[in-house]
N, C-alpha and C. Protein backbone atom coordinates (compact mmCIF):
# COMPACT_ATOMS: atom_id res chain seq x y z
N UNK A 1 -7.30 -0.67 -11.88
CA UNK A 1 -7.26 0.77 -11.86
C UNK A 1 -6.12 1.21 -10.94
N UNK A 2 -5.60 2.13 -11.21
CA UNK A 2 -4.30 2.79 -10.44
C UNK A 2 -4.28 3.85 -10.60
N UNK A 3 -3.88 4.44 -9.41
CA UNK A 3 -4.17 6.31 -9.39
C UNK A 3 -3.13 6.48 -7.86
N UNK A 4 -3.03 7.78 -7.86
CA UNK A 4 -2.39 8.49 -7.06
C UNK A 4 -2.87 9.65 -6.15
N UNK A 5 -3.08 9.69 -4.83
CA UNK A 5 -3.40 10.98 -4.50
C UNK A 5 -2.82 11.34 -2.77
N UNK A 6 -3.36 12.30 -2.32
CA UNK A 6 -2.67 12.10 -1.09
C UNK A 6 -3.09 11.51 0.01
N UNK A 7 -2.47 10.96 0.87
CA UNK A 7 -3.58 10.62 2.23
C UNK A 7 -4.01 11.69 2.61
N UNK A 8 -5.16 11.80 4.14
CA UNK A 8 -5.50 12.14 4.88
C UNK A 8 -4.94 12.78 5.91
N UNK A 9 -3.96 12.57 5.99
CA UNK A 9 -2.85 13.82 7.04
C UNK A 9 -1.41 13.15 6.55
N UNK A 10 -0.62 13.73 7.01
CA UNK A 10 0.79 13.87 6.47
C UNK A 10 1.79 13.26 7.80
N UNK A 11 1.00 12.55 8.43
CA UNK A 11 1.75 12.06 9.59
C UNK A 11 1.94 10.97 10.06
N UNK A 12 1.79 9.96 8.87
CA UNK A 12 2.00 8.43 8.87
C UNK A 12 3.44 8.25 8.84
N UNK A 13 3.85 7.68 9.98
CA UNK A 13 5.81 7.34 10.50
C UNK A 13 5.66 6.03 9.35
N UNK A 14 5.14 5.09 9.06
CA UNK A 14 5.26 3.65 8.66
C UNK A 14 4.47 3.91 7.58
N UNK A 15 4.94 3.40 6.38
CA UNK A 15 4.49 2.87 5.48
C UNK A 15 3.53 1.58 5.33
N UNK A 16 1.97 1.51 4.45
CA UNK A 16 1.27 0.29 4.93
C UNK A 16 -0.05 0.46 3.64
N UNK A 17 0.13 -1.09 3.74
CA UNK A 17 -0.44 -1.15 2.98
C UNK A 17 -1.91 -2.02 3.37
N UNK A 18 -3.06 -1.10 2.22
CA UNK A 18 -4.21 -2.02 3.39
C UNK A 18 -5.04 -2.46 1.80
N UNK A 19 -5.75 -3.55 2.40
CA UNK A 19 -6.39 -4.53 1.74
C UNK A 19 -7.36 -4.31 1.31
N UNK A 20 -8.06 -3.64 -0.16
CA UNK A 20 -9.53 -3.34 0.17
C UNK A 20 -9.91 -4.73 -0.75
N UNK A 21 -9.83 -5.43 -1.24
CA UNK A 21 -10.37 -6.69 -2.40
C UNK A 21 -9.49 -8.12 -2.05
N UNK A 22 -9.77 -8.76 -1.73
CA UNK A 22 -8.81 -10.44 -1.35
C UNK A 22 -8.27 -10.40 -3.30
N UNK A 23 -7.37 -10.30 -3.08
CA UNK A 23 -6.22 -11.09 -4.59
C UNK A 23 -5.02 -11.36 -3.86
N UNK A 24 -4.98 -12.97 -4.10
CA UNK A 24 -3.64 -13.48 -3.20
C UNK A 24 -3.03 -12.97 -4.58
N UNK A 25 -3.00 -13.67 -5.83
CA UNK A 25 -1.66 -13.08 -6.75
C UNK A 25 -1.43 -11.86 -6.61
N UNK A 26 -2.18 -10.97 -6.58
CA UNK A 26 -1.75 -9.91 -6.61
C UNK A 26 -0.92 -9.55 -4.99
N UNK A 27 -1.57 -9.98 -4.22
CA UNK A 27 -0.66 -9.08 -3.05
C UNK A 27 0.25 -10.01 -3.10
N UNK A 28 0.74 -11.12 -3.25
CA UNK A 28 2.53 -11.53 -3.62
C UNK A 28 3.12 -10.92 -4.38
N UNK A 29 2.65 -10.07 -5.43
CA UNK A 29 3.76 -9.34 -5.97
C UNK A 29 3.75 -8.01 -5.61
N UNK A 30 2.57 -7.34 -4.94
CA UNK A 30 3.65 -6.40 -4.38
C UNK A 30 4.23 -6.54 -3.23
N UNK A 31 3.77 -7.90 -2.28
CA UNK A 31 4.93 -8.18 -1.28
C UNK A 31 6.31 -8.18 -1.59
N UNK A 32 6.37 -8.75 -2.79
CA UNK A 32 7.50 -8.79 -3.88
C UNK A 32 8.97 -7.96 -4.01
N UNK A 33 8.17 -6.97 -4.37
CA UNK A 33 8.52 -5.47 -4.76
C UNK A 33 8.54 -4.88 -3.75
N UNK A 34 8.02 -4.38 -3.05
CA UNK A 34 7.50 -3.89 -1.56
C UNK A 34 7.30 -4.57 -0.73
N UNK A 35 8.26 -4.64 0.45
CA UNK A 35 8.03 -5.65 1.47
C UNK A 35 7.56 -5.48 2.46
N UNK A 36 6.17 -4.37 2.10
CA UNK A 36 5.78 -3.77 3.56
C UNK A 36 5.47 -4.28 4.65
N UNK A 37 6.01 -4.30 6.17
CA UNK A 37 5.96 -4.74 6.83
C UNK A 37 3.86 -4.63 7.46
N UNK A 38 3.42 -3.47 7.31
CA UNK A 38 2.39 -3.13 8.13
C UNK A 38 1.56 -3.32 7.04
N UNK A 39 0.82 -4.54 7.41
CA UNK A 39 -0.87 -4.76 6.36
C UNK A 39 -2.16 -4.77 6.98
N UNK A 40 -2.66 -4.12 6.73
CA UNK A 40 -3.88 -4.36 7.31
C UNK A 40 -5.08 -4.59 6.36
N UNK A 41 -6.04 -5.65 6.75
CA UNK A 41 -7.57 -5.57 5.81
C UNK A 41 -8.39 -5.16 5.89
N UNK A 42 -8.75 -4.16 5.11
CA UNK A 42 -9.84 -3.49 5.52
C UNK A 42 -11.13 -3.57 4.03
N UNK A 43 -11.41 -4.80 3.83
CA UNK A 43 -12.10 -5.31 3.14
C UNK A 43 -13.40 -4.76 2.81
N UNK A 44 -13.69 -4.03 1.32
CA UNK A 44 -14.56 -2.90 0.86
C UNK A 44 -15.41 -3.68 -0.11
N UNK A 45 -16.22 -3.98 -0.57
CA UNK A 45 -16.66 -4.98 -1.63
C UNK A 45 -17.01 -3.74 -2.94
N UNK A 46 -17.22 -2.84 -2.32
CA UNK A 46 -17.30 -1.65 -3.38
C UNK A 46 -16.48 -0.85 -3.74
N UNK A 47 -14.93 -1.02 -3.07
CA UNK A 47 -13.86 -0.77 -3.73
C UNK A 47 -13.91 -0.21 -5.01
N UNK A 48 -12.89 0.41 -5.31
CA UNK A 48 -12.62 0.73 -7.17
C UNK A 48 -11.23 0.06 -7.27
N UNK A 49 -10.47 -0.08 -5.79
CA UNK A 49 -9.04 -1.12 -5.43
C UNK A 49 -9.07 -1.63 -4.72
N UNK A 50 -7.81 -2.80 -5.46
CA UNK A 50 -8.31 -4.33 -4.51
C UNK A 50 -6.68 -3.76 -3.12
N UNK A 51 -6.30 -2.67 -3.29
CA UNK A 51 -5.12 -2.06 -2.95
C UNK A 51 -5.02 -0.62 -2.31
N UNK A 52 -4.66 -0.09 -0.99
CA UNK A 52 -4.16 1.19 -1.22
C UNK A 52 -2.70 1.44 -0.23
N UNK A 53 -1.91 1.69 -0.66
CA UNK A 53 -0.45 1.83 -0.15
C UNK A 53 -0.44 3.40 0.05
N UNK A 54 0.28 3.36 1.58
CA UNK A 54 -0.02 4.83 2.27
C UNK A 54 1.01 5.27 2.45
N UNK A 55 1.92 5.99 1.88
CA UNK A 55 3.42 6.32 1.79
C UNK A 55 3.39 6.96 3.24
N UNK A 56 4.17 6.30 4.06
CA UNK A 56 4.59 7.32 5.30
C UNK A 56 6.29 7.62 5.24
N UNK A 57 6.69 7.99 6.60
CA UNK A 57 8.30 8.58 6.81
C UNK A 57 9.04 7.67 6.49
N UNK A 58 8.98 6.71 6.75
CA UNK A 58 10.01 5.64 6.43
C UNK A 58 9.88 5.31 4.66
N UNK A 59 9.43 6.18 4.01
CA UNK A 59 9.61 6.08 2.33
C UNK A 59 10.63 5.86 1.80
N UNK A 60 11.60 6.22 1.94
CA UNK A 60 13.19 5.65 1.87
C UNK A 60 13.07 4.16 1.69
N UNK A 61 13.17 3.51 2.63
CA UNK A 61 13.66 2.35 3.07
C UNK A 61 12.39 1.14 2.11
N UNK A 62 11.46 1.83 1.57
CA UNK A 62 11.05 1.08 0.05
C UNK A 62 10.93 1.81 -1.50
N UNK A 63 11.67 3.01 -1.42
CA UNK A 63 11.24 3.28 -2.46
C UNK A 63 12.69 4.13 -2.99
N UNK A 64 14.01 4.18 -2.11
CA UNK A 64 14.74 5.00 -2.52
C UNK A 64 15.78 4.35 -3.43
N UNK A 65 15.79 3.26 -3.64
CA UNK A 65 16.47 2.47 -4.78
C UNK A 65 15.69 2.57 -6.39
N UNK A 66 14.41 3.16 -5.90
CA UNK A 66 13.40 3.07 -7.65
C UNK A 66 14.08 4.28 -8.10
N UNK A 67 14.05 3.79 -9.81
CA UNK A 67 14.55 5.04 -10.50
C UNK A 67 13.12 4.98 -11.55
């Protein structure tokens, strides 16, 4: 499942991505693609994602080359 919405305040400097489901394949490829430096696990078993990436200020510096 994949969806979009906003965070919780608008004042995340760092981009990060946090862990809600263990998938090693999967988090190598978006290490991949996205080389976010800041991960954290915050492991949900009732998740709806095994994923949630928190766009902060530094958005540029992974996302300003995507067209």
């Amino acid at each position: 499942m994949l969806s979009f919405g906003n965070a919780d305040k608008f004042a995340y400097m760092k981009t990060v991505l946090i862990i809600r489901k263990m998938n090693p394949e999967k988090l190598e490829t978006i290490k991949k693609f996205l080389p976010i430096q800041h991960i954290y696990r915050q492991i949900k078993t009732d998740s709806l994602y095994d994923f949630v990436i928190i766009v902060g200020k530094d958005y540029k510096k992974y996302f300003n080359e995507m067209k």
